[in-house]
Protein backbone atom coordinates (compact mmCIF):
# COMPACT_ATOMS: atom_id res chain seq x y z
CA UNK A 1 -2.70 83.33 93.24
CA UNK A 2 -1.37 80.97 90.49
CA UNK A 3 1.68 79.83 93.11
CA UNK A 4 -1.32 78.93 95.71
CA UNK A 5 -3.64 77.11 93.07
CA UNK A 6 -0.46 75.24 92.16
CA UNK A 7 0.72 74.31 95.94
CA UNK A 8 -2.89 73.20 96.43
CA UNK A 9 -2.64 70.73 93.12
CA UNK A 10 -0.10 69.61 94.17
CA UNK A 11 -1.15 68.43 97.39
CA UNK A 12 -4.20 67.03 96.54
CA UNK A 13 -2.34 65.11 93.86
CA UNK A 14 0.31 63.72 96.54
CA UNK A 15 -2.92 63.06 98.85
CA UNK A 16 -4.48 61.08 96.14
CA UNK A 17 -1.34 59.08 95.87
CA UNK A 18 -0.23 58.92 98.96
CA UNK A 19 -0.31 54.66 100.27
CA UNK A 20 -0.69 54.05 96.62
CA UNK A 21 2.68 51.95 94.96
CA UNK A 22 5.24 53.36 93.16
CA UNK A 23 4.77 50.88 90.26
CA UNK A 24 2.80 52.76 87.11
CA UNK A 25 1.70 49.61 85.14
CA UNK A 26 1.75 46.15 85.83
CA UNK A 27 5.26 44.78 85.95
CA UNK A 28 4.76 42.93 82.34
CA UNK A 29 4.03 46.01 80.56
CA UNK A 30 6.69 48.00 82.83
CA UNK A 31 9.33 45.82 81.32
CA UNK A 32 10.53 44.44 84.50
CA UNK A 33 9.74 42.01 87.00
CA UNK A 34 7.57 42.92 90.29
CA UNK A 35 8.97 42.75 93.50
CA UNK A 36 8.29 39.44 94.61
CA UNK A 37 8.82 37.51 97.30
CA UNK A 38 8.24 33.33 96.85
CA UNK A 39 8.48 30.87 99.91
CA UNK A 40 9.79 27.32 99.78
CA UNK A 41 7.24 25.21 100.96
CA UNK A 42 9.07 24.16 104.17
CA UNK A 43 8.79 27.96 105.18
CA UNK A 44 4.90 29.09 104.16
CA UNK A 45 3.05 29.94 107.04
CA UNK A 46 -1.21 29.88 106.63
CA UNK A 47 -3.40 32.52 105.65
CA UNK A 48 -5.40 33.54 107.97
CA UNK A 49 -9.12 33.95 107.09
CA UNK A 50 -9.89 37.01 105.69
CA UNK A 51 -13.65 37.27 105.31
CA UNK A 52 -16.37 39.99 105.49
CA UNK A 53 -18.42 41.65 103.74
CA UNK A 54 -18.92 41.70 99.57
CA UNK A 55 -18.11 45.21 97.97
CA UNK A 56 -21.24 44.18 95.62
CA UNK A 57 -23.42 44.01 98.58
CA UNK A 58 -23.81 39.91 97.52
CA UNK A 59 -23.59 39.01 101.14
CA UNK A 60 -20.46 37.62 103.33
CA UNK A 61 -17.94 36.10 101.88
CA UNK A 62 -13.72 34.57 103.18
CA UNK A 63 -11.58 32.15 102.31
CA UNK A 64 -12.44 29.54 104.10
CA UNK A 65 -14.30 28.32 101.10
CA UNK A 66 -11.42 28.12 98.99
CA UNK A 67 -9.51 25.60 100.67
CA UNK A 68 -7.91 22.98 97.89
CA UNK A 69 -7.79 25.93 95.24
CA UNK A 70 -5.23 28.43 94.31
CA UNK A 71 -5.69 31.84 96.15
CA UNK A 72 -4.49 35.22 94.77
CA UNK A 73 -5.23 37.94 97.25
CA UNK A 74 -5.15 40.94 95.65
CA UNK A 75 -5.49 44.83 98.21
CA UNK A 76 -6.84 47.48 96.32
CA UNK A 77 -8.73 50.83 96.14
CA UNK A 78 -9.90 52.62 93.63
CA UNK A 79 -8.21 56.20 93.94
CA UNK A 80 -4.70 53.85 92.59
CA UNK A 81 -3.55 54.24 90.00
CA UNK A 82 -1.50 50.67 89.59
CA UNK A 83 -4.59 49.07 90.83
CA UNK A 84 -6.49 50.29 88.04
CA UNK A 85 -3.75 48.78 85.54
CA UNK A 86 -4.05 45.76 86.92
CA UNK A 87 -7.53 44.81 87.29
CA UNK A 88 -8.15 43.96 83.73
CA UNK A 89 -5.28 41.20 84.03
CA UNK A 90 -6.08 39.98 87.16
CA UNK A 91 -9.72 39.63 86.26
CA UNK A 92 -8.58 37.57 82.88
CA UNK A 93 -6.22 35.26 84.74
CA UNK A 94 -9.04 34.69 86.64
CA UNK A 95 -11.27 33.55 83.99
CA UNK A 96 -8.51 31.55 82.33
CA UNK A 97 -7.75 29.31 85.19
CA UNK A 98 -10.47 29.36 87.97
CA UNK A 99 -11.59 26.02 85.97
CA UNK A 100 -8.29 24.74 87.15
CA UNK A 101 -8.09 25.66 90.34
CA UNK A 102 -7.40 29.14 90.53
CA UNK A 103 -9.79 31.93 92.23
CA UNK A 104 -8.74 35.55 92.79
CA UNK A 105 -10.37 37.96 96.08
CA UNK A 106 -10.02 41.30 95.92
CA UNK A 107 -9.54 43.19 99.26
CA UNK A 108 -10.42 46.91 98.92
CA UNK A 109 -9.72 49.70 101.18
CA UNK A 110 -12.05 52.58 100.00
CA UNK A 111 -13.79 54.39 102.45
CA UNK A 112 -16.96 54.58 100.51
CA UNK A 113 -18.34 51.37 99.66
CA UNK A 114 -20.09 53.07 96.48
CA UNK A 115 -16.89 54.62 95.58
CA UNK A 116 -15.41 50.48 95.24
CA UNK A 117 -18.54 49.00 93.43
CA UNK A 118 -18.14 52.07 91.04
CA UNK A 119 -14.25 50.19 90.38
CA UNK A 120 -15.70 47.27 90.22
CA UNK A 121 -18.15 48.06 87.53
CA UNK A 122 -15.60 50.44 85.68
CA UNK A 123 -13.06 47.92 85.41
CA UNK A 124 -15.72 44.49 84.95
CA UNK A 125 -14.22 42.65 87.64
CA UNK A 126 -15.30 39.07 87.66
CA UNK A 127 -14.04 38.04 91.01
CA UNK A 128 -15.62 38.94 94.50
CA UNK A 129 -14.10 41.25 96.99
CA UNK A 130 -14.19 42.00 100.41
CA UNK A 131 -14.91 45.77 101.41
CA UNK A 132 -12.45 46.66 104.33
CA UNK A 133 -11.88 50.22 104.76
CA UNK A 134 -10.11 50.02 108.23
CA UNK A 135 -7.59 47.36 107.00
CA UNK A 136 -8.81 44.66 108.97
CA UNK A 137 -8.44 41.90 107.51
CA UNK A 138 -4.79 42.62 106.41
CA UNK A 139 -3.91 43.25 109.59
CA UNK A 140 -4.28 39.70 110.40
CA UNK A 141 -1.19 38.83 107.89
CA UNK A 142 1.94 37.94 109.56
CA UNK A 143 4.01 41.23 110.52
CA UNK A 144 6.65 41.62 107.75
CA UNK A 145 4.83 39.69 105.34
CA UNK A 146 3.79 42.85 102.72
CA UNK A 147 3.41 46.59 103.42
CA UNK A 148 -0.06 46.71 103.84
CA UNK A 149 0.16 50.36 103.88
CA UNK A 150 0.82 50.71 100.09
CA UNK A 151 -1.69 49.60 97.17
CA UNK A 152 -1.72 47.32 95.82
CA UNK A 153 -0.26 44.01 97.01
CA UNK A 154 -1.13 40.88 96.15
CA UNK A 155 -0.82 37.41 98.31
CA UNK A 156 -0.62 34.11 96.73
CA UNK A 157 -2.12 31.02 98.94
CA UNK A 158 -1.12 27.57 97.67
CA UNK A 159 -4.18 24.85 97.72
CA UNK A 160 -3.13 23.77 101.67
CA UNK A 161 -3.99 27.46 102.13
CA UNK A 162 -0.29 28.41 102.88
CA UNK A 163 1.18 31.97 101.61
CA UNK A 164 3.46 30.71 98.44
CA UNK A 165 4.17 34.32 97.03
CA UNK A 166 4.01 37.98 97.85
CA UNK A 167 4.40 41.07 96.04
CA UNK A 168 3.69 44.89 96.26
CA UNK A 169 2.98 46.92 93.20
CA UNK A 170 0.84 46.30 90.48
CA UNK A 171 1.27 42.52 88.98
CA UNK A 172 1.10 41.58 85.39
CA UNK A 173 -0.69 39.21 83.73
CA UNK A 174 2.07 36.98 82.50
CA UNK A 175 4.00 37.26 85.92
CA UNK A 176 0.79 36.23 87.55
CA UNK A 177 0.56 32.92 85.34
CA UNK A 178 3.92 32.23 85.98
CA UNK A 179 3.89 32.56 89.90
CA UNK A 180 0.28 30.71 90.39
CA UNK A 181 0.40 27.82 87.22
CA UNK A 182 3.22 25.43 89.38
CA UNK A 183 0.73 25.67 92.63
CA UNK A 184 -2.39 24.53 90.65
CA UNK A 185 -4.10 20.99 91.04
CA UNK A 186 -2.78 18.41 88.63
């Protein structure tokens, strides 16, 4: 009985986890960069527009809007783990810089809408996402860009609206700053 309460555990852990990163804490605290991907500017292809529905319920929302401003694009859900440790960061960088020029999305993949806003309340994200729990919207990414299959990833669109930076796993803070802070408006 014990062997078959552990076997089950274990696979509802591994379910839990499974499509959720590798990384346990945002690269910063980790010690080590993330893996990251940058693109010269000669060899950034656009974003396309990701848009939908709020996970707040506030309406529509893409970013179409954003055009002129600093993009990150940041896939989560909130059964992961890294995307827990990095929501607090992402939602201060935010903060820090949107009055230059910055604005983060989040893109979440939870099934349950209620199960996302619960996330989004729990970890007093100040940024809007868009509720996609067929993976939409990241489908529309070139092929080979990120594995959208893993969470989380995160995209960064320079002001032309051209991907500058990708990375899977969770993102730190200070790694964050570095990669977006050379893209923003002078």
């Amino acid at each position: 009985m014990k062997t078959l309460r552990a076997s089950i555990a274990v696979a509802v852990l591994l379910a839990a986890l499974a499509g959720c990163s590798t990384s346990p804490l945002p690269a910063d605290d980790a010690g080590g960069p993330a893996p990251l991907k940058s693109y010269a500017v000669a060899g950034r292809v656009g974003v396309p527009e990701l848009a939908g529905q709020r996970v707040d319920g506030d309406g529509r929302f893409g970013l179409e809007g954003l055009r002129g401003k600093v993009v990150v694009v940041n896939a989560w859900a909130s059964w992961c783990g890294p995307c827990r440790a990095e929501a607090p960061g992402l939602s201060r960088v935010h903060e820090e810089l949107q009055g230059k020029g910055l604005s983060v999305v989040g893109v979440n993949a939870d099934v349950s809408v209620g199960d996302a806003r619960a996330f989004e309340k729990d970890m007093a994200l100040v940024y809007p996402s868009l509720h996609d729990p067929q993976g939409r919207q990241m489908l529309q990414l070139p092929k080979g860009l990120v594995n959208t299959v893993g969470y989380p990833f995160t995209i960064i669109v320079d002001p032309e609206g051209r991907i500058a930076a990708t990375g899977i796993g969770a993102i730190g803070e200070a790694e964050l700053k570095r990669l977006v802070t050379p893209l923003l408006p002078s």
